[in-house]
Protein backbone atom coordinates (compact mmCIF):
# COMPACT_ATOMS: atom_id res chain seq x y z
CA UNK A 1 -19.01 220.44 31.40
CA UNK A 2 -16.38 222.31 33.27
CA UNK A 3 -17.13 223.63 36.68
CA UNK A 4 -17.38 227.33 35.51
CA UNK A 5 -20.21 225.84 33.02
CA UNK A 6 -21.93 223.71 35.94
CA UNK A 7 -22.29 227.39 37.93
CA UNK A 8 -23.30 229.50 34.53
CA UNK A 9 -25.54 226.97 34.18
CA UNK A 10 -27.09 226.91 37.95
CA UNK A 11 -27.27 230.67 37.95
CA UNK A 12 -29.36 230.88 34.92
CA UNK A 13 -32.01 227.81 36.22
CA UNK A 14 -32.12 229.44 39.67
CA UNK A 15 -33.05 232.89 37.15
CA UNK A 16 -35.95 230.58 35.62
CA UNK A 17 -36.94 229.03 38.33
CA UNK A 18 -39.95 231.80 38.78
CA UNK A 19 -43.02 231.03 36.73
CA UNK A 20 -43.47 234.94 35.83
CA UNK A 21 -40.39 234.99 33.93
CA UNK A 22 -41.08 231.97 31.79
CA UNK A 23 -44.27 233.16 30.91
CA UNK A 24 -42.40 236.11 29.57
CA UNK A 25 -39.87 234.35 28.16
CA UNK A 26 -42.49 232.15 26.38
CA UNK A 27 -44.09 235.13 25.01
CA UNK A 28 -41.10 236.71 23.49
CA UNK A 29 -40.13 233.40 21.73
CA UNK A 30 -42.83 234.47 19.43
CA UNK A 31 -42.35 238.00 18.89
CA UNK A 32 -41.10 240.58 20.36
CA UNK A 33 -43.15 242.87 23.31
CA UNK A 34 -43.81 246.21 24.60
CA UNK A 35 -44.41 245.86 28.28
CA UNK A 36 -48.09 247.10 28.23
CA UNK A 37 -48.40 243.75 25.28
CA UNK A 38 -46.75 241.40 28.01
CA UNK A 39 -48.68 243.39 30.66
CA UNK A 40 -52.12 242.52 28.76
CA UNK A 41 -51.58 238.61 28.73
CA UNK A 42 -49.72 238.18 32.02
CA UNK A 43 -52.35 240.62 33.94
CA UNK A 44 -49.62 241.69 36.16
CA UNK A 45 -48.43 245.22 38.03
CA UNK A 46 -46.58 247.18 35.97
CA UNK A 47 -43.90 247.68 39.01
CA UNK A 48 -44.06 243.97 39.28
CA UNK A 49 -43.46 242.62 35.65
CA UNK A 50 -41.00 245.60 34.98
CA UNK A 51 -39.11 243.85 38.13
CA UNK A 52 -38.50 240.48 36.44
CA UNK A 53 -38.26 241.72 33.17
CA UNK A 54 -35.10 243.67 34.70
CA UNK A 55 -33.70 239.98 36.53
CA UNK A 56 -34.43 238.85 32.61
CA UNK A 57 -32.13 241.80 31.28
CA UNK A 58 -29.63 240.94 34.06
CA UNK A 59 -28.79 237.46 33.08
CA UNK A 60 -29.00 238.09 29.86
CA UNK A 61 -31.75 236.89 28.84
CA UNK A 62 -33.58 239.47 27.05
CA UNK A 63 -32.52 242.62 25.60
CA UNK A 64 -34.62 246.43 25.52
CA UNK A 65 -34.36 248.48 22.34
CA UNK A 66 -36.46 252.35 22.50
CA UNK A 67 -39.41 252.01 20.53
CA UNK A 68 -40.88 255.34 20.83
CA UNK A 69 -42.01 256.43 24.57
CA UNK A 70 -41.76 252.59 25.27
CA UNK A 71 -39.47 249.57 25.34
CA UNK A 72 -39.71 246.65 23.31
CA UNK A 73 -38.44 243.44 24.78
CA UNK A 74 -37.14 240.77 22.83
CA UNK A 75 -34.64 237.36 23.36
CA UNK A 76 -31.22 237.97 23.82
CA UNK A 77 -29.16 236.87 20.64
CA UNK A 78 -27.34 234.27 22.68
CA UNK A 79 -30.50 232.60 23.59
CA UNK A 80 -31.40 229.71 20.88
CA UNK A 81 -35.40 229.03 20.49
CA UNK A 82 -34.13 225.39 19.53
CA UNK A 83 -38.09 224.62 18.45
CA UNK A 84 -40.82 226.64 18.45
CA UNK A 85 -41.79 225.73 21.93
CA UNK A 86 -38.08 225.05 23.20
CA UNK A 87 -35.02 227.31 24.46
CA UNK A 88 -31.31 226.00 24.26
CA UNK A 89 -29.75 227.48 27.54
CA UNK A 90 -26.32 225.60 25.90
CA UNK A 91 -26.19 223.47 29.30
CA UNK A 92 -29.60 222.12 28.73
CA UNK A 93 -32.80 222.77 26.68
CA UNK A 94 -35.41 224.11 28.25
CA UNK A 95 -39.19 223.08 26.74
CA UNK A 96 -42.68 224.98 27.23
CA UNK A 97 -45.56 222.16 26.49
């Protein structure tokens, strides 16, 4: 891995490295959300959630489509689910068990 890689790489942990935005990210490997959905199962602030689902959206993690009045939230295209419980960040794989 190249140096560029090794700081790509670093970026995106230090991005996952809050247990909010796993949870999320966990939940959209099965389907994609609204934010009220996500909101329901996390039991977070709106303000707070929309916060790291905007970090997510930054660093390409997830991507926002219109759906109506609201936004639906799902995985990026670039991010692999390599398993059903498992994400391939291409510099490691990252596994929710």
């Amino acid at each position: 891995m190249d140096s560029t890689s090794q700081v790509d790489c670093v970026e995106r942990l230090k991005v996952l490295a809050d247990e909010t935005r796993l949870a999320v990210l966990e939940l959209l490997m099965n389907s994609p959300m609204r934010v009220g959905e996500m909101n329901a199962i996390l039991g977070l602030e709106q303000s707070l959630l929309s916060h790291h689902l905007q970090v997510l959206r930054t660093s390409k993690f997830v991507v926002r489509e219109r759906d109506g009045k609201a936004f639906l939230y799902r995985l990026a295209p670039d991010v692999e689910v390599a398993t059903t419980k498992a994400l391939n960040l291409g510099c490691c794989v990252l596994s929710f068990k």
